[in-house]
C-alpha atoms as a PDB file:
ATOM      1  CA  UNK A   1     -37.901 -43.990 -60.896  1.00  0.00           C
ATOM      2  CA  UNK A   2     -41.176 -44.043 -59.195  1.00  0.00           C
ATOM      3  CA  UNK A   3     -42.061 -42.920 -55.731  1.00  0.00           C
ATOM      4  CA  UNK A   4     -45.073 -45.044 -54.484  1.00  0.00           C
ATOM      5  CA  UNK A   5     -46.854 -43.984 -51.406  1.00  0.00           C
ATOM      6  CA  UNK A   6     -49.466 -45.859 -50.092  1.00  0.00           C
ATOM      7  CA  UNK A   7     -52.670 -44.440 -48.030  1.00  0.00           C
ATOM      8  CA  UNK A   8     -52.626 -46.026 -44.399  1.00  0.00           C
ATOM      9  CA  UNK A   9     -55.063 -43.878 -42.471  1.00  0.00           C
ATOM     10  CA  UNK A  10     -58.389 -43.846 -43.219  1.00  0.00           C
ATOM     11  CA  UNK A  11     -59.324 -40.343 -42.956  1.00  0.00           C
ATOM     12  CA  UNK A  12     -56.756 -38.471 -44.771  1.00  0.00           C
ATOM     13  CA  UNK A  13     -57.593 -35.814 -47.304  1.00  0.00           C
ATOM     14  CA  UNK A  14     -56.415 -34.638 -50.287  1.00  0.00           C
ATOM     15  CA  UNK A  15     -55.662 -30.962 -48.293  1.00  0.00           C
ATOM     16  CA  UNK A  16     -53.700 -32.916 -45.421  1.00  0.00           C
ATOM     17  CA  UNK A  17     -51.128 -34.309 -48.522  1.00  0.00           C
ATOM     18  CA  UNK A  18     -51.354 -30.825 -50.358  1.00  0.00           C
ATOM     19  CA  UNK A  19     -50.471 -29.041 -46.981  1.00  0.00           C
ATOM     20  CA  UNK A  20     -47.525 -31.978 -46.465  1.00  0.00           C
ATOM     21  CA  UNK A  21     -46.019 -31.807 -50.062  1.00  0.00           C
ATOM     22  CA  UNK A  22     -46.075 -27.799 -49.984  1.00  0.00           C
ATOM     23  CA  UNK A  23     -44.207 -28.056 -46.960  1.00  0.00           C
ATOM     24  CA  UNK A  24     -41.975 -30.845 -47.404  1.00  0.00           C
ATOM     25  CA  UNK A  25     -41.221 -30.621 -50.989  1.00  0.00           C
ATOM     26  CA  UNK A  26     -41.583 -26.516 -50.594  1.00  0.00           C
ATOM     27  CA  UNK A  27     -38.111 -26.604 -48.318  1.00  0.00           C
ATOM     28  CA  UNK A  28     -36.002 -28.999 -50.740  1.00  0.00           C
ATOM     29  CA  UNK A  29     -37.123 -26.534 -53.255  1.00  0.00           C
ATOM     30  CA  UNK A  30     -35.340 -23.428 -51.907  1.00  0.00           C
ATOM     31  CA  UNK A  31     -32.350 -25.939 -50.362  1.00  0.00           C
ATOM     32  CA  UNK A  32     -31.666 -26.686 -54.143  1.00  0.00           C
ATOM     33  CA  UNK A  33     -33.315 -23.914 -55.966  1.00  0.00           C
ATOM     34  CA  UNK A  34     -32.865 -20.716 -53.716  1.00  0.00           C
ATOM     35  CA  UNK A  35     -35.946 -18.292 -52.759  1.00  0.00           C
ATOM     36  CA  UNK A  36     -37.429 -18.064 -56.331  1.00  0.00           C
ATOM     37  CA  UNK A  37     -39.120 -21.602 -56.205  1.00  0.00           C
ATOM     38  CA  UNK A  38     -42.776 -20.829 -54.998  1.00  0.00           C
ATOM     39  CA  UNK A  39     -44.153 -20.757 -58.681  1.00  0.00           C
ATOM     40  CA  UNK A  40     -42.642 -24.428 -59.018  1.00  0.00           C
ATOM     41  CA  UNK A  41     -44.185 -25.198 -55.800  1.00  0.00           C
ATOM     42  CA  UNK A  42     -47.502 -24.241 -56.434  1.00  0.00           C
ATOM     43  CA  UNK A  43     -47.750 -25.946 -60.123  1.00  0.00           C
ATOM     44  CA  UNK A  44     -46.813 -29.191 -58.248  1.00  0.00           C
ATOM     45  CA  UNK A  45     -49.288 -28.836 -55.146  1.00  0.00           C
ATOM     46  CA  UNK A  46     -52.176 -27.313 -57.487  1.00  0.00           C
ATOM     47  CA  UNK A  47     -52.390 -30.657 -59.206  1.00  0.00           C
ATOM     48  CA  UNK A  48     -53.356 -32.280 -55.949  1.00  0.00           C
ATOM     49  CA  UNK A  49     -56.879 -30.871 -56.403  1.00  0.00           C
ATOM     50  CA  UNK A  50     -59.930 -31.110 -53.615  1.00  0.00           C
ATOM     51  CA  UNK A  51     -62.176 -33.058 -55.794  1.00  0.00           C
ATOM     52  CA  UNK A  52     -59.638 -36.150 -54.761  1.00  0.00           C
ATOM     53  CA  UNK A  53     -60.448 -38.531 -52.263  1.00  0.00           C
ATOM     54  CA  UNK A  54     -57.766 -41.183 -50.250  1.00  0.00           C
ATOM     55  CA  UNK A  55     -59.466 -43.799 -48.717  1.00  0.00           C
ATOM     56  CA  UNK A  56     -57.518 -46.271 -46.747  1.00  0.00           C
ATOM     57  CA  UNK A  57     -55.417 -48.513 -49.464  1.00  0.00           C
ATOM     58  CA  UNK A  58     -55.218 -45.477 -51.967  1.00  0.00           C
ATOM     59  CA  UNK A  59     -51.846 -45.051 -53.805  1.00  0.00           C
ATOM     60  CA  UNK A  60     -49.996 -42.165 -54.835  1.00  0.00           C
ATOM     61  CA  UNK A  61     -47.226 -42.181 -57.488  1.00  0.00           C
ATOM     62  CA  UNK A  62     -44.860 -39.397 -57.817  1.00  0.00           C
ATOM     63  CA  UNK A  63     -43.213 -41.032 -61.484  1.00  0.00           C
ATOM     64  CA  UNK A  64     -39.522 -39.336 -62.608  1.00  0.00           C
ATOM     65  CA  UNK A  65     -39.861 -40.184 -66.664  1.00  0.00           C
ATOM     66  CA  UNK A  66     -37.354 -39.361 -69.142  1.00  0.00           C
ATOM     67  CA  UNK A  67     -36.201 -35.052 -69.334  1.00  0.00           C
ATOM     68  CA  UNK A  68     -36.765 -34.864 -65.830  1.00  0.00           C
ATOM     69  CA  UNK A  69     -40.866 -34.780 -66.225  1.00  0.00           C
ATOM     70  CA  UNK A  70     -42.603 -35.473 -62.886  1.00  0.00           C
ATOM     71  CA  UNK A  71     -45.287 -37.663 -63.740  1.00  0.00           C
ATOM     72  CA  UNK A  72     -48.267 -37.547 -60.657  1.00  0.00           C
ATOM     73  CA  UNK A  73     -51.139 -40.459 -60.425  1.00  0.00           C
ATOM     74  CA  UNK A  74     -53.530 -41.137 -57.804  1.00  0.00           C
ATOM     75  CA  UNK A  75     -55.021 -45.274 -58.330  1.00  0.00           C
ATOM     76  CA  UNK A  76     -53.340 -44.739 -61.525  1.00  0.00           C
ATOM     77  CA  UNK A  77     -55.206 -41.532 -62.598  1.00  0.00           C
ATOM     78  CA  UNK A  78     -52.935 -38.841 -63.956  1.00  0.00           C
ATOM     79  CA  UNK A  79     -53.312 -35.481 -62.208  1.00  0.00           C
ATOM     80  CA  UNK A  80     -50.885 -33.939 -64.685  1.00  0.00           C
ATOM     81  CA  UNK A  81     -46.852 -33.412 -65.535  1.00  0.00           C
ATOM     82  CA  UNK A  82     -44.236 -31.401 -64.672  1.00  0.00           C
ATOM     83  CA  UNK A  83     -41.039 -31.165 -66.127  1.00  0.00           C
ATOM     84  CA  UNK A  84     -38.119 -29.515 -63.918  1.00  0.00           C
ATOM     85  CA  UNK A  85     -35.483 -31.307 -63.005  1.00  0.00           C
ATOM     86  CA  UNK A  86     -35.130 -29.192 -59.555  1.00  0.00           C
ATOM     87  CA  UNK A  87     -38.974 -30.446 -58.750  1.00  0.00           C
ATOM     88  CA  UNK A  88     -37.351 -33.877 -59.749  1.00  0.00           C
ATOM     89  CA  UNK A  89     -33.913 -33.257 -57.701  1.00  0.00           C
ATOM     90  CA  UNK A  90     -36.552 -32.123 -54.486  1.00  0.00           C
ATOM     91  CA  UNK A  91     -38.732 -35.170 -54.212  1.00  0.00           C
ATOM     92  CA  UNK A  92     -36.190 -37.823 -54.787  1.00  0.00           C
ATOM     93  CA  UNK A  93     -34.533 -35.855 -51.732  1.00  0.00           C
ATOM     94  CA  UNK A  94     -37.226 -36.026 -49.988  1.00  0.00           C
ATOM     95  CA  UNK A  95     -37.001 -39.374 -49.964  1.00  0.00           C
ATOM     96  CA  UNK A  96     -33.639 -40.805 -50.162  1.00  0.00           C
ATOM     97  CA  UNK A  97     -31.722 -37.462 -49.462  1.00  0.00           C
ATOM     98  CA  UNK A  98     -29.350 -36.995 -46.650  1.00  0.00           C
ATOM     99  CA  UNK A  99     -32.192 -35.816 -44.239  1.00  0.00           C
ATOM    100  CA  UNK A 100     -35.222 -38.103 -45.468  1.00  0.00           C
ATOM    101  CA  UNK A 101     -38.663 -37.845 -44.994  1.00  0.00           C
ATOM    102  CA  UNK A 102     -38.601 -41.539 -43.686  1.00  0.00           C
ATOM    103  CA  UNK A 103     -35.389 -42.939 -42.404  1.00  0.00           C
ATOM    104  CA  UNK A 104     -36.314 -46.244 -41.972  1.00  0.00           C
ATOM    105  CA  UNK A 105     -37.384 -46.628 -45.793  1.00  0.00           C
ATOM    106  CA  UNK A 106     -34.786 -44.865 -47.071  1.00  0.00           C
ATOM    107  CA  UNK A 107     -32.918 -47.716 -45.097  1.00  0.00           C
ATOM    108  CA  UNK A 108     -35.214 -49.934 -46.453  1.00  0.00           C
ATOM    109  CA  UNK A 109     -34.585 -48.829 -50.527  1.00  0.00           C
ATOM    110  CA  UNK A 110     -30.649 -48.920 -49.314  1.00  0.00           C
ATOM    111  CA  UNK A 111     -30.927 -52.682 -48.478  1.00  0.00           C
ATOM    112  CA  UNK A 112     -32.810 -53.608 -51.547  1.00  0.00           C
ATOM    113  CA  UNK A 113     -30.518 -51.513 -54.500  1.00  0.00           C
ATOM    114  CA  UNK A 114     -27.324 -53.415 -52.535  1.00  0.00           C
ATOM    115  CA  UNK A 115     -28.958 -56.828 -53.035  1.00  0.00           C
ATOM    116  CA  UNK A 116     -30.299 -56.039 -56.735  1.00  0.00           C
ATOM    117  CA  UNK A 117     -26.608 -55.104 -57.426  1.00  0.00           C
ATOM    118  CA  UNK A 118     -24.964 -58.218 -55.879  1.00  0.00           C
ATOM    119  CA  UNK A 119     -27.210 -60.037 -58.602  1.00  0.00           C
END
């Protein structure tokens, strides 16, 4: 399962997504994972390093492989692995969880599983 998330704004940085992921991601950590999560956290939002740029179009892939290894690319460059499946649990949350980051793609990713099962 692959989380895709595509750049829209043209002046977003690499800190702006570190600062968004350690928050975001940070709180589904200790929702699943309890108060000892903030070595986790900071494996995952160390790979987003400064040297990184996001210009408009950019795409970031947040890749759930086989043994619960988080798999993160940026234009198909591999920052680097993790493998936890709480880290895994977190983002797919994130996303698709009861309280999503995005409702309306969430909604979105609802529609399109229902019509791939009608098939």
């Amino acid at each position: 399962m692959t989380v895709r998330l595509q750049i829209v704004y043209g002046r977003l940085s690499i800190r702006s997504v570190r600062s968004a992921f350690e928050k975001s991601v940070g709180s589904r950590l200790k929702k699943f994972g309890g108060s000892d999560t903030n070595e986790l956290l900071q494996s995952f939002v160390s790979l987003f390093k400064d040297e990184y740029k996001l210009p408009k179009g950019s795409v970031i892939e947040l890749s759930r492989e086989s043994g619960h290894v988080l798999k993160i690319t940026i234009e198909g460059e591999e920052l680097g692995s993790i493998q936890s499946k709480l880290l895994c649990k977190s983002i797919l949350d994130l996303y698709i969880g009861e309280d999503p980051f995005d409702k309306n793609a969430k909604d979105s990713i609802q529609e399109n599983m229902a019509s791939i099962l009608k098939n």
